[in-house]
C-alpha atoms as a PDB file:
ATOM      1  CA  UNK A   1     135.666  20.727  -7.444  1.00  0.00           C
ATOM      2  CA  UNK A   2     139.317  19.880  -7.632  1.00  0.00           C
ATOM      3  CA  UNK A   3     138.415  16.543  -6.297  1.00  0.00           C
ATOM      4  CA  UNK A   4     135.532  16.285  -8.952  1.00  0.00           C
ATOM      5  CA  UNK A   5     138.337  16.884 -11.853  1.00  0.00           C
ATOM      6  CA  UNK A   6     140.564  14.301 -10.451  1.00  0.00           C
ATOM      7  CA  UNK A   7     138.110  11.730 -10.327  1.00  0.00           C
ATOM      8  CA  UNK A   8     137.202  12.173 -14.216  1.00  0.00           C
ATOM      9  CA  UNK A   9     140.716  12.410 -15.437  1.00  0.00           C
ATOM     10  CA  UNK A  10     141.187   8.971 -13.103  1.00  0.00           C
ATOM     11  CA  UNK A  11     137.914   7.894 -15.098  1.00  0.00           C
ATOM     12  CA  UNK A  12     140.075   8.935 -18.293  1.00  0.00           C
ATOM     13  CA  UNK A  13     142.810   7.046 -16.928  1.00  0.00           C
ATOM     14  CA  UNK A  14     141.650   3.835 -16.332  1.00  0.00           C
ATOM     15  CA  UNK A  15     139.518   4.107 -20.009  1.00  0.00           C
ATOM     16  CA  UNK A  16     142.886   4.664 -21.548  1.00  0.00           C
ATOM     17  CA  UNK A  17     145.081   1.746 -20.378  1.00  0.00           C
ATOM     18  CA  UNK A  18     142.127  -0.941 -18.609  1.00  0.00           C
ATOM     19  CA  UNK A  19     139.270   0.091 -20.848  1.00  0.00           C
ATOM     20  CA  UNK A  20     135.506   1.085 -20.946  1.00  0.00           C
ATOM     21  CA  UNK A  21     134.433  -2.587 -19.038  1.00  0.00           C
ATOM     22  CA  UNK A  22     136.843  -2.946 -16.478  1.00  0.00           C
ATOM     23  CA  UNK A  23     135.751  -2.614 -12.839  1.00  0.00           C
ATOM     24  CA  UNK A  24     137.719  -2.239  -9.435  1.00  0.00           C
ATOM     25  CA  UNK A  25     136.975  -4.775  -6.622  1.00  0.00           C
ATOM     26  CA  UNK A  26     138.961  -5.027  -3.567  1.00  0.00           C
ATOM     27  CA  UNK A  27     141.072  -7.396  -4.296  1.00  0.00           C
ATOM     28  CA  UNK A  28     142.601  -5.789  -7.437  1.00  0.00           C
ATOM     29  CA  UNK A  29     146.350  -5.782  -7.828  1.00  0.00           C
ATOM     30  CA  UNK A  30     146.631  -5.139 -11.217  1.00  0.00           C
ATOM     31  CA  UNK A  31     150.273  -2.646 -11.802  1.00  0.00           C
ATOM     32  CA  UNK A  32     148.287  -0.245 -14.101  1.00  0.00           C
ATOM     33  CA  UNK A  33     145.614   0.365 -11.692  1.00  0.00           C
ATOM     34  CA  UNK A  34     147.798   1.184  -9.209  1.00  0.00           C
ATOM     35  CA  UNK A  35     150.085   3.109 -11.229  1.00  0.00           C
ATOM     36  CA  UNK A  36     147.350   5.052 -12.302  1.00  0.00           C
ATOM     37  CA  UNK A  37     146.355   5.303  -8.284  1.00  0.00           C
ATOM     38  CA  UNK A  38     150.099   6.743  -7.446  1.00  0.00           C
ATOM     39  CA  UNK A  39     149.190   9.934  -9.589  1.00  0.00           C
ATOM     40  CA  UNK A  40     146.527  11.039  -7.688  1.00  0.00           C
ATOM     41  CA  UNK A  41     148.184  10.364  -4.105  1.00  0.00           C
ATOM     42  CA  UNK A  42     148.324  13.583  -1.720  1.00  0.00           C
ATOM     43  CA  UNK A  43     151.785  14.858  -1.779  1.00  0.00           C
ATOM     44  CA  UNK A  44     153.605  16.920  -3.946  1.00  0.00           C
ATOM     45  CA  UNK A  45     155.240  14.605  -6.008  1.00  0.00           C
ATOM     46  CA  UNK A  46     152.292  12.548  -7.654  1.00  0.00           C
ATOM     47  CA  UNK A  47     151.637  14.063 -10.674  1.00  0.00           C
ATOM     48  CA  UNK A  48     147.444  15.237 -10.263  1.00  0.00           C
ATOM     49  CA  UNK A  49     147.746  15.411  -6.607  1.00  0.00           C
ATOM     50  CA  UNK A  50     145.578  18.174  -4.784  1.00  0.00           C
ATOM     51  CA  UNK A  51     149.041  19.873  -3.987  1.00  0.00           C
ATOM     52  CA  UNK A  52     149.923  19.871  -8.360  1.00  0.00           C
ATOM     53  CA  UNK A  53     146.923  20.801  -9.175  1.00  0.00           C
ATOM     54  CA  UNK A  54     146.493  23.858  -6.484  1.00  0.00           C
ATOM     55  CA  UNK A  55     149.808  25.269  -6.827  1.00  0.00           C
ATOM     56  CA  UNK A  56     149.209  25.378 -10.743  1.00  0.00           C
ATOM     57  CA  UNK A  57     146.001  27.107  -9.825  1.00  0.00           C
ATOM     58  CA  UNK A  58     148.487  29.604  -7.842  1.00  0.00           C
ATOM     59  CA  UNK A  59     150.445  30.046 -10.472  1.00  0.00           C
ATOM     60  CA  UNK A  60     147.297  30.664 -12.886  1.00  0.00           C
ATOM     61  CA  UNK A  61     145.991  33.688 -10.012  1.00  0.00           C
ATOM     62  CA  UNK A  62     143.902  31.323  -7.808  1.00  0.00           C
ATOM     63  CA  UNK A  63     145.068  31.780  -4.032  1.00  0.00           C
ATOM     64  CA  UNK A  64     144.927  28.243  -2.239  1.00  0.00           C
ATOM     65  CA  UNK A  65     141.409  28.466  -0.706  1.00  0.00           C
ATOM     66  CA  UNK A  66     139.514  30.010  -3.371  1.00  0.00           C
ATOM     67  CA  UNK A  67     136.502  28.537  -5.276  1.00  0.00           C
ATOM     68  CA  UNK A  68     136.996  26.525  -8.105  1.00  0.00           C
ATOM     69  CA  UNK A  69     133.653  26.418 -11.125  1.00  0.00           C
ATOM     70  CA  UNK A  70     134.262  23.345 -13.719  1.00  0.00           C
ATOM     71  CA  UNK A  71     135.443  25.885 -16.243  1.00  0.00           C
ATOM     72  CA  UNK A  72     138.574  26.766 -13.827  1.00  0.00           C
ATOM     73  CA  UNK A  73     139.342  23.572 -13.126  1.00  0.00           C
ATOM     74  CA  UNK A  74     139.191  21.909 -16.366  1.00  0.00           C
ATOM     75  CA  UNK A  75     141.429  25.003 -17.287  1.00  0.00           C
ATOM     76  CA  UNK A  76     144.172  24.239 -15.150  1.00  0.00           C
ATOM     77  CA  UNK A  77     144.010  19.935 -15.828  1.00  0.00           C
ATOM     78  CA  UNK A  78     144.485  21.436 -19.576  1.00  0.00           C
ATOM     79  CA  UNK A  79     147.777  23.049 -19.032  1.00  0.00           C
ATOM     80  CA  UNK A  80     148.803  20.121 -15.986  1.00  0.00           C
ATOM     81  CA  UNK A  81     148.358  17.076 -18.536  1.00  0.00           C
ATOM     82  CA  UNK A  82     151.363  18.445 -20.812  1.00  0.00           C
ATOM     83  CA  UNK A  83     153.909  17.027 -18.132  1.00  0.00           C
ATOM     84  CA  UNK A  84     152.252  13.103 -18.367  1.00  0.00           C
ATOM     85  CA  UNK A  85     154.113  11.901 -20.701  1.00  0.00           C
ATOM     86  CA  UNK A  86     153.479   8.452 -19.948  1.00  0.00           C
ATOM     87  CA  UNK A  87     149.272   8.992 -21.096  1.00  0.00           C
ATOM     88  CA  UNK A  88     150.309  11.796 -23.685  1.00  0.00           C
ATOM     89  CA  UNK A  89     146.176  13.555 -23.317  1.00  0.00           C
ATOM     90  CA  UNK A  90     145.181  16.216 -25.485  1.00  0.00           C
ATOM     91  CA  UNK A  91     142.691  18.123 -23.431  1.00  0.00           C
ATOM     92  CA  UNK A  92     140.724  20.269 -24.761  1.00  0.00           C
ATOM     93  CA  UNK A  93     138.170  23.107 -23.207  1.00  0.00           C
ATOM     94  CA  UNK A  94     135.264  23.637 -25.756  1.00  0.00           C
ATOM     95  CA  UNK A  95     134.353  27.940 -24.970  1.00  0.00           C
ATOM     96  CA  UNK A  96     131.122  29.515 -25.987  1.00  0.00           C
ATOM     97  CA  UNK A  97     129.410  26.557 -26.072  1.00  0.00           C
ATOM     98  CA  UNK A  98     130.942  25.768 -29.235  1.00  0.00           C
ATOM     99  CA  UNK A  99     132.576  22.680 -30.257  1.00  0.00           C
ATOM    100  CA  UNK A 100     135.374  23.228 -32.983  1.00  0.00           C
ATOM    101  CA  UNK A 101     136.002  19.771 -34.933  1.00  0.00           C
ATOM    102  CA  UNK A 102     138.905  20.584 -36.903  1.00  0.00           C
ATOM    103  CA  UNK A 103     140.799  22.490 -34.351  1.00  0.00           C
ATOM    104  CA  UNK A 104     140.099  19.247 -32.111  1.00  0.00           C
ATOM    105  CA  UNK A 105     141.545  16.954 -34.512  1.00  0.00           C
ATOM    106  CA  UNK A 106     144.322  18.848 -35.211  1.00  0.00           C
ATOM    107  CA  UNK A 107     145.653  18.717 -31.504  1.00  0.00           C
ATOM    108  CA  UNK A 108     145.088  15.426 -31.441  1.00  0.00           C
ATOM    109  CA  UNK A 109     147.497  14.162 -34.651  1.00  0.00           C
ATOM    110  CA  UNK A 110     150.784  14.453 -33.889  1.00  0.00           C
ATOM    111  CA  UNK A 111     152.662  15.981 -36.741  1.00  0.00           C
ATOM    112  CA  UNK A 112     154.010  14.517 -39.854  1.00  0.00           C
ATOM    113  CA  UNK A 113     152.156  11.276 -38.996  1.00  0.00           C
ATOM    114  CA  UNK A 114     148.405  10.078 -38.331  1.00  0.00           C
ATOM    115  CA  UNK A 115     149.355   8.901 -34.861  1.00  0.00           C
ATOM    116  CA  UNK A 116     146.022   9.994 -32.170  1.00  0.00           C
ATOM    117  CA  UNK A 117     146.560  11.499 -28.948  1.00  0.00           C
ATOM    118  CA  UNK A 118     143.643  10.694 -26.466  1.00  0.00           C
ATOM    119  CA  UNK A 119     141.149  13.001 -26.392  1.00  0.00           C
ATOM    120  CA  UNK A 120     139.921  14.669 -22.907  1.00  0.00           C
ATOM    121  CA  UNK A 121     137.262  17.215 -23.727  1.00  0.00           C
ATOM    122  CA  UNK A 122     135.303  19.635 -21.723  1.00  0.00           C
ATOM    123  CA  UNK A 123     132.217  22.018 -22.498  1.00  0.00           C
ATOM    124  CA  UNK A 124     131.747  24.569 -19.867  1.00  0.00           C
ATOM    125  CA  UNK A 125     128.182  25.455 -20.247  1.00  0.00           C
ATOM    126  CA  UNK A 126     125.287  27.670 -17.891  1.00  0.00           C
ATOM    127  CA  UNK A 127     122.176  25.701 -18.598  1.00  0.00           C
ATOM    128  CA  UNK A 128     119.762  28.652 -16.728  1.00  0.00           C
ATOM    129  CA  UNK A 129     120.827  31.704 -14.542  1.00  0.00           C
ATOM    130  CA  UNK A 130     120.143  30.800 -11.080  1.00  0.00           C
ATOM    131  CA  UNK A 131     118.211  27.066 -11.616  1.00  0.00           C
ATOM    132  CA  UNK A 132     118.324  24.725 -14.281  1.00  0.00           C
ATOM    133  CA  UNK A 133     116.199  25.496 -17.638  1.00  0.00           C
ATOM    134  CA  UNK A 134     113.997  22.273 -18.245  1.00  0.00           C
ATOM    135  CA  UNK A 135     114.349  22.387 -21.326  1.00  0.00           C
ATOM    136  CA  UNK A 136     117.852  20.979 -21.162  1.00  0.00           C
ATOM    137  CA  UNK A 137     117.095  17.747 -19.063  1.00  0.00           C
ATOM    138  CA  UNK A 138     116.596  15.603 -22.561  1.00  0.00           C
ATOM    139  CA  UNK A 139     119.306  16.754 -23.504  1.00  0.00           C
ATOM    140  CA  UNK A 140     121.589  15.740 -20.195  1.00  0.00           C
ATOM    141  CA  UNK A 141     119.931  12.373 -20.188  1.00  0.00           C
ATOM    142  CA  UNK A 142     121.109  12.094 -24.028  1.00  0.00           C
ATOM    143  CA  UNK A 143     124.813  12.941 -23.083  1.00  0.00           C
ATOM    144  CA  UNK A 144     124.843  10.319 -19.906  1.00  0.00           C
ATOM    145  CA  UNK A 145     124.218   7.344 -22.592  1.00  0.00           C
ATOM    146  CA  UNK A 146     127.075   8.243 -24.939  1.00  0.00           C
ATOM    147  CA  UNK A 147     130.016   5.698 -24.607  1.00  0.00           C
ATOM    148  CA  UNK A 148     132.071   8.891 -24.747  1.00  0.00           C
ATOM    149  CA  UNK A 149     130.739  10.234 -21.571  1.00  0.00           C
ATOM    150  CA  UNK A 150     132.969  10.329 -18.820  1.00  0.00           C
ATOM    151  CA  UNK A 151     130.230  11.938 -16.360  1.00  0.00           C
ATOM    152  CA  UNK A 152     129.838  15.525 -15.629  1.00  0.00           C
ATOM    153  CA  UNK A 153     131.147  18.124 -12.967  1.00  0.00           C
ATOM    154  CA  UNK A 154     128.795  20.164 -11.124  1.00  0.00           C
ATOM    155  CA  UNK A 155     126.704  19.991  -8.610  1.00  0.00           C
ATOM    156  CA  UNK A 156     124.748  22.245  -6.376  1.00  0.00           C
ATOM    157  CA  UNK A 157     125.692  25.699  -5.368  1.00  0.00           C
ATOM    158  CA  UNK A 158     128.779  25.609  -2.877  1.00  0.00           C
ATOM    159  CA  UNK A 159     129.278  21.561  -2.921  1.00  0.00           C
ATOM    160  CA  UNK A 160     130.510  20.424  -5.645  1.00  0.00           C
ATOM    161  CA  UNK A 161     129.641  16.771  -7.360  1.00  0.00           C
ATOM    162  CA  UNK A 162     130.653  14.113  -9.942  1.00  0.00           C
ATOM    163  CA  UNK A 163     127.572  12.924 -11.740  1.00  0.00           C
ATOM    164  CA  UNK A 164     127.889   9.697 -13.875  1.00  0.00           C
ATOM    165  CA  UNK A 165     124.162   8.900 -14.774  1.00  0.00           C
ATOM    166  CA  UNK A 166     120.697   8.992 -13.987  1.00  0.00           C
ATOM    167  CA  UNK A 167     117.960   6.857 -13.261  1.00  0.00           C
ATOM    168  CA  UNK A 168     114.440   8.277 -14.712  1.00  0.00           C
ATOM    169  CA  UNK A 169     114.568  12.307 -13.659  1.00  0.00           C
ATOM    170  CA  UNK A 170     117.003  11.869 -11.107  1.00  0.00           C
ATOM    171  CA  UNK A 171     121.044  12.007 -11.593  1.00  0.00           C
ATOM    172  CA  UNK A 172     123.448  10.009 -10.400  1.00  0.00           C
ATOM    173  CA  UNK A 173     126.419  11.261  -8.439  1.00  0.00           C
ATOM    174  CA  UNK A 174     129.168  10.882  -6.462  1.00  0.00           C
ATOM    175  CA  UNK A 175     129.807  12.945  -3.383  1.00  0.00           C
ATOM    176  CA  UNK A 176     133.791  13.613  -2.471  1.00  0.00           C
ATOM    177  CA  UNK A 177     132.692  15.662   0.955  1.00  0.00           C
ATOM    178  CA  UNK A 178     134.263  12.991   2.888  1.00  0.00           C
ATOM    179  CA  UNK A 179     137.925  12.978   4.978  1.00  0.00           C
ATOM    180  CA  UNK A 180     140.210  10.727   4.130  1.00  0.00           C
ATOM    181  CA  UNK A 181     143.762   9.858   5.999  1.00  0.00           C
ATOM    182  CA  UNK A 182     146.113  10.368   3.138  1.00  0.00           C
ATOM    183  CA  UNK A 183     148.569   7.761   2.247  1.00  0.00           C
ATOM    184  CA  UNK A 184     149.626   5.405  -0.052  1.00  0.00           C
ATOM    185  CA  UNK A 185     148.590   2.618  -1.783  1.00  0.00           C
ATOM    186  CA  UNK A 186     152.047   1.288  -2.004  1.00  0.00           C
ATOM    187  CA  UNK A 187     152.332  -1.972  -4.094  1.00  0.00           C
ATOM    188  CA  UNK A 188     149.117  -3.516  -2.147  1.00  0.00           C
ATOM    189  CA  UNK A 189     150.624  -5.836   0.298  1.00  0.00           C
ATOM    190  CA  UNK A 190     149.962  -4.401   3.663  1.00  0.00           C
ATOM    191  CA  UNK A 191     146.349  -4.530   5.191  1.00  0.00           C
ATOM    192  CA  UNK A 192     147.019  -0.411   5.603  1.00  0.00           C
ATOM    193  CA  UNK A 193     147.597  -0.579   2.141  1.00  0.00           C
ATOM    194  CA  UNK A 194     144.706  -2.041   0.893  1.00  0.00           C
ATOM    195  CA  UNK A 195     142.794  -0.063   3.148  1.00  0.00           C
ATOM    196  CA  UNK A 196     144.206   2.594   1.854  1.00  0.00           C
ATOM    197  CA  UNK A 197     142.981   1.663  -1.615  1.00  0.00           C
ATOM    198  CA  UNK A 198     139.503   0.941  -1.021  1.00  0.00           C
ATOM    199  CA  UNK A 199     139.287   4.472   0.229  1.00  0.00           C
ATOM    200  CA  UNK A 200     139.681   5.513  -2.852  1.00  0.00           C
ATOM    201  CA  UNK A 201     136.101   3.776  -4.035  1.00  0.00           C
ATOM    202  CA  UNK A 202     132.412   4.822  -2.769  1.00  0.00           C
ATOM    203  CA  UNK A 203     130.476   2.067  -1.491  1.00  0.00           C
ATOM    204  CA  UNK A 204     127.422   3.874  -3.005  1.00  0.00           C
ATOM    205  CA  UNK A 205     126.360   5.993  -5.118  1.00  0.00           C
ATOM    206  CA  UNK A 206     123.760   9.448  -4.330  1.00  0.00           C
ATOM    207  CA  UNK A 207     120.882  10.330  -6.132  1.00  0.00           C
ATOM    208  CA  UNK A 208     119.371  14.160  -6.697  1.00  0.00           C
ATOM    209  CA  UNK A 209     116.712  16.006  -9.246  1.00  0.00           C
ATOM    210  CA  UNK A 210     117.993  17.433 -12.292  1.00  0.00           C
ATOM    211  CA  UNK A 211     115.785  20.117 -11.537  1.00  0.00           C
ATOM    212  CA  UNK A 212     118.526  20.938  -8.292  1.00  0.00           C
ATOM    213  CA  UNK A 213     121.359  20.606 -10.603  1.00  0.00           C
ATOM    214  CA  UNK A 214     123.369  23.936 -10.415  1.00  0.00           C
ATOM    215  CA  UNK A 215     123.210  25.756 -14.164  1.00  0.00           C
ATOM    216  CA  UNK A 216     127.004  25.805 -14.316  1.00  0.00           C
ATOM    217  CA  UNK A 217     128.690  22.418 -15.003  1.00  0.00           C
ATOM    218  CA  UNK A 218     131.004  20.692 -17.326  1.00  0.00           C
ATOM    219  CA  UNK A 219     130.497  18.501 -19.625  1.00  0.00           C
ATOM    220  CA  UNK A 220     133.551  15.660 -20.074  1.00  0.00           C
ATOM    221  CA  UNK A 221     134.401  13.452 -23.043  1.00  0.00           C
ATOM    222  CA  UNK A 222     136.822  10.776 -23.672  1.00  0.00           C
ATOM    223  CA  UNK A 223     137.882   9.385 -27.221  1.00  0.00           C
ATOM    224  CA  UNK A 224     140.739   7.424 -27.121  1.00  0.00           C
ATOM    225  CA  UNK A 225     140.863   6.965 -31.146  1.00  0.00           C
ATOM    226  CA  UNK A 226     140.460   8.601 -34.251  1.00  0.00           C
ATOM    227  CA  UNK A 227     137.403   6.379 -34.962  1.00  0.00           C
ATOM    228  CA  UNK A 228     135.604   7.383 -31.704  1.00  0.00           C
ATOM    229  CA  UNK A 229     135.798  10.737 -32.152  1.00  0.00           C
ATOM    230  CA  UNK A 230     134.314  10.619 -35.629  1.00  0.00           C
ATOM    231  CA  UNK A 231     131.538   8.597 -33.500  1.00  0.00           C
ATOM    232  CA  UNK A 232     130.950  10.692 -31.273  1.00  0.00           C
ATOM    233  CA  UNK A 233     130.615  14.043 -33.630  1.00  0.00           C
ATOM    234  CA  UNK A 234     127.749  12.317 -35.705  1.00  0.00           C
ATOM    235  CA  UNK A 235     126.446  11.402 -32.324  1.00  0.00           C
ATOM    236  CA  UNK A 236     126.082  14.709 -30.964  1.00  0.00           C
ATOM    237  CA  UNK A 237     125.025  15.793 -34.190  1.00  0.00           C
ATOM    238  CA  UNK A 238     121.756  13.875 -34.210  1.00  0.00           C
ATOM    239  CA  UNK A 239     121.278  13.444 -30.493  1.00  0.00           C
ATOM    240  CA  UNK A 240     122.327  16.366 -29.140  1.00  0.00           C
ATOM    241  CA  UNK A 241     121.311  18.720 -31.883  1.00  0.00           C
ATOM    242  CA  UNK A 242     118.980  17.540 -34.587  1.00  0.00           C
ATOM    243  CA  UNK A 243     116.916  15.860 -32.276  1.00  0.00           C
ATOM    244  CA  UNK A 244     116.899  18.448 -29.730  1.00  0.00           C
ATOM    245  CA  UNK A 245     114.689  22.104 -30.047  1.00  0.00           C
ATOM    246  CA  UNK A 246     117.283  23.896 -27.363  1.00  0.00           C
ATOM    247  CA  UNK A 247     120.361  22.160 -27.881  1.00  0.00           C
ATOM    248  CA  UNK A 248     122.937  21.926 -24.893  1.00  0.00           C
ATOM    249  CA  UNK A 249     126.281  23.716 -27.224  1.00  0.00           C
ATOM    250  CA  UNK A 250     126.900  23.498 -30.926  1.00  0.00           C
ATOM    251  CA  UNK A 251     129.211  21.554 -33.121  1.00  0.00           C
ATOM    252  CA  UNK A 252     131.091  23.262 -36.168  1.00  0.00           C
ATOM    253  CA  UNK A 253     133.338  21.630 -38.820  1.00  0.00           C
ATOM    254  CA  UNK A 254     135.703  25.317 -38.309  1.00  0.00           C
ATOM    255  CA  UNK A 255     136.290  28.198 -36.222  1.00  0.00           C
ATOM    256  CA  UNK A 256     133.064  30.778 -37.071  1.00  0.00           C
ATOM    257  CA  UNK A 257     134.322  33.840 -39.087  1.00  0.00           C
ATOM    258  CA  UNK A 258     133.091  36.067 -35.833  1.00  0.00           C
ATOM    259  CA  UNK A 259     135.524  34.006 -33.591  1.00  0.00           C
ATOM    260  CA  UNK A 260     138.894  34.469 -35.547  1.00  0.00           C
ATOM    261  CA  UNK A 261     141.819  36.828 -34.901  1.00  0.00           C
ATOM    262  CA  UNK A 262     144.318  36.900 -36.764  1.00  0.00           C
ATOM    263  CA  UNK A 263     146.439  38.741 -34.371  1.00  0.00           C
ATOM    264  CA  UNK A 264     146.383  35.994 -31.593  1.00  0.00           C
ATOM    265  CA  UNK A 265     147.185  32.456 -31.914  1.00  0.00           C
ATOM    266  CA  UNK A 266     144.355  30.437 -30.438  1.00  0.00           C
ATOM    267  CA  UNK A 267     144.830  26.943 -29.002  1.00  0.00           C
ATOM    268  CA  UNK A 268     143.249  23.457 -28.924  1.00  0.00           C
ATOM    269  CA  UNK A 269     140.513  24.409 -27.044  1.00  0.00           C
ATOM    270  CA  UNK A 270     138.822  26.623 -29.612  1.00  0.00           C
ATOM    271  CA  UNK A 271     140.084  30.482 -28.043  1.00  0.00           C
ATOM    272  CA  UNK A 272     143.258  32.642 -27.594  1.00  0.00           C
ATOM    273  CA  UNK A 273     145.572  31.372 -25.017  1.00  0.00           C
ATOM    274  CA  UNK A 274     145.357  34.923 -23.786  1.00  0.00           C
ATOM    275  CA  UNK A 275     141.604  34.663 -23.708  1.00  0.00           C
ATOM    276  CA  UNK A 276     141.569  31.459 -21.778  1.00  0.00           C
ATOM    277  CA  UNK A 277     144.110  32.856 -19.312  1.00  0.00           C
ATOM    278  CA  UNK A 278     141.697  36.263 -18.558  1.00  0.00           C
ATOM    279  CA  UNK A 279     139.078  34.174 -18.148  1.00  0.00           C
ATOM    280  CA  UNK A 280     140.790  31.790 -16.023  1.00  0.00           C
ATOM    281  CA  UNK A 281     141.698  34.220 -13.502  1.00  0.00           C
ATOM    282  CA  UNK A 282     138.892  36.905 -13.808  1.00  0.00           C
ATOM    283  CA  UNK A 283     136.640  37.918 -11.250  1.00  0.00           C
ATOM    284  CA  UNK A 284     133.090  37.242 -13.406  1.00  0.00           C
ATOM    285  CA  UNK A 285     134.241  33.850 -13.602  1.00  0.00           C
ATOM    286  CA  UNK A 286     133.462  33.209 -10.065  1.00  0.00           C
ATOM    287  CA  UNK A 287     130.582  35.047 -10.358  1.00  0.00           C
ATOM    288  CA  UNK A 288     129.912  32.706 -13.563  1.00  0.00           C
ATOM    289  CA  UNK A 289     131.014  29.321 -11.369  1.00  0.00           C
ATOM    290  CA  UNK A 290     129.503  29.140  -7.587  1.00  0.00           C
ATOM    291  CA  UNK A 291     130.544  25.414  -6.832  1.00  0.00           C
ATOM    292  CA  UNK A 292     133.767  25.074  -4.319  1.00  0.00           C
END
């Protein structure tokens, strides 16, 4: 699951600075890419490395070796992004299955001016108890054709997946069960180093029934302006719930009366920092969240 968040805030990445179209091939040298490549390297000092992100998960009450659900992780990328400076993210976790527009917005504008962060977003969400409810796959299949979609992390219970579309009932996903020699991708000039790039890429993609889809996933967004944002609210508005009997979470303009209080603060992602941080290191949420 760690590897599944890294490879959607890569996806986020590579959005932000190469855009929506651009695609990797093997001969690709470009200094963003690869700057983008260095954070994710295996050692302590790239900034989302397995090592970062774990040790923050340490420091959050996860031992090294415990499970990881898409809630947890998207959790801890929340309060890791705050040191990149250079991509300046607001992440955000949607909780409750509840999307809170103006509390969005409002991490995203820095202050005084009308200046827009990027926008990372997640909705943690348990489609079914132990399979997934049916009446949800319109909805999924909605959500894969936004151009806010960054893919979703899941999977099946224990193995953990990165799904990124889906071809008539069947989703589309990449696997990272696979070793790797660690290393670095360097500037690109050495065959080691290139090889050390391309492992970096699948040469294919897997395929698997929504209907074996584990219930608890995330959901991930990406709006890199103000504009797509507004785009993708009226989007999920009348694809996601207008359109849709059972829809997958709700969208509200502000926080629901039964949600405030007064005597916590609550952050960008729609509940009390304290909140976030029980849940975060709780027992039920493992018991919520069964993928590794």
């Amino acid at each position: 699951m760690l590897r599944c968040g890294q490879m959607v805030l890569a996806e986020a990445l590579l959005r932000r600075h190469l855009g929506r179209e651009w695609t990797w091939a093997p001969e690709t040298k470009d200094e963003t890419y690869l700057r983008i490549l260095h954070m994710f390297e295996d050692h302590k000092l790239a900034t989302f490395s397995l090592h970062i992100i774990s040790q923050l998960g340490v420091d959050e009450g996860k031992p090294i070796g415990e499970w990881y659900g898409p809630n947890t992780v998207a959790q801890v990328l929340r309060k890791l992004t705050p040191f990149d400076e250079w991509n300046n993210f607001s992440v955000n976790v949607a909780m409750d299955n509840i999307v809170i527009m103006d509390e969005i917005r409002c991490s995203c504008q820095t202050e005084g001016e009308r200046t827009w962060r990027p926008l990372l977003l997640f909705i943690p969400l348990r489609l079914g108890l132990a399979e997934m409810n049916p009446l949800y796959f319109s909805g999924i299949k909605k959500y894969f054709k936004m151009p806010q979609s960054l893919g979703l992390i899941g999977g099946k219970p224990n193995h953990a997946s990165y799904f990124i579309g889906f071809v008539g009932d069947e989703v589309v996903y990449l696997d990272p069960h696979t070793t790797q020699e660690a290393g670095t991708v360097g500037k690109k000039v050495t065959e080691e180093e290139e090889d050390m790039d391309r492992s970096h890429h699948c040469n294919f993609a897997q395929r698997m029934p929504l209907e074996h889809l584990d219930p608890s996933l995330a959901l991930c967004f990406y709006c890199g302006t103000e504009k797509e944002f507004d785009d993708l609210c009226n989007r999920i508005r009348q694809e996601l719930i207008d359109a849709e009997k059972t829809p997958l979470f709700e969208l509200v303009p502000t926080r629901p009366a039964y949600m405030r209080d007064d005597a916590t603060g609550t952050g960008a992602s729609g509940i009390s920092m304290d909140l976030e941080d029980h849940r975060l290191d709780s027992e039920d949420d493992e018991e919520f969240e069964v993928l590794q």
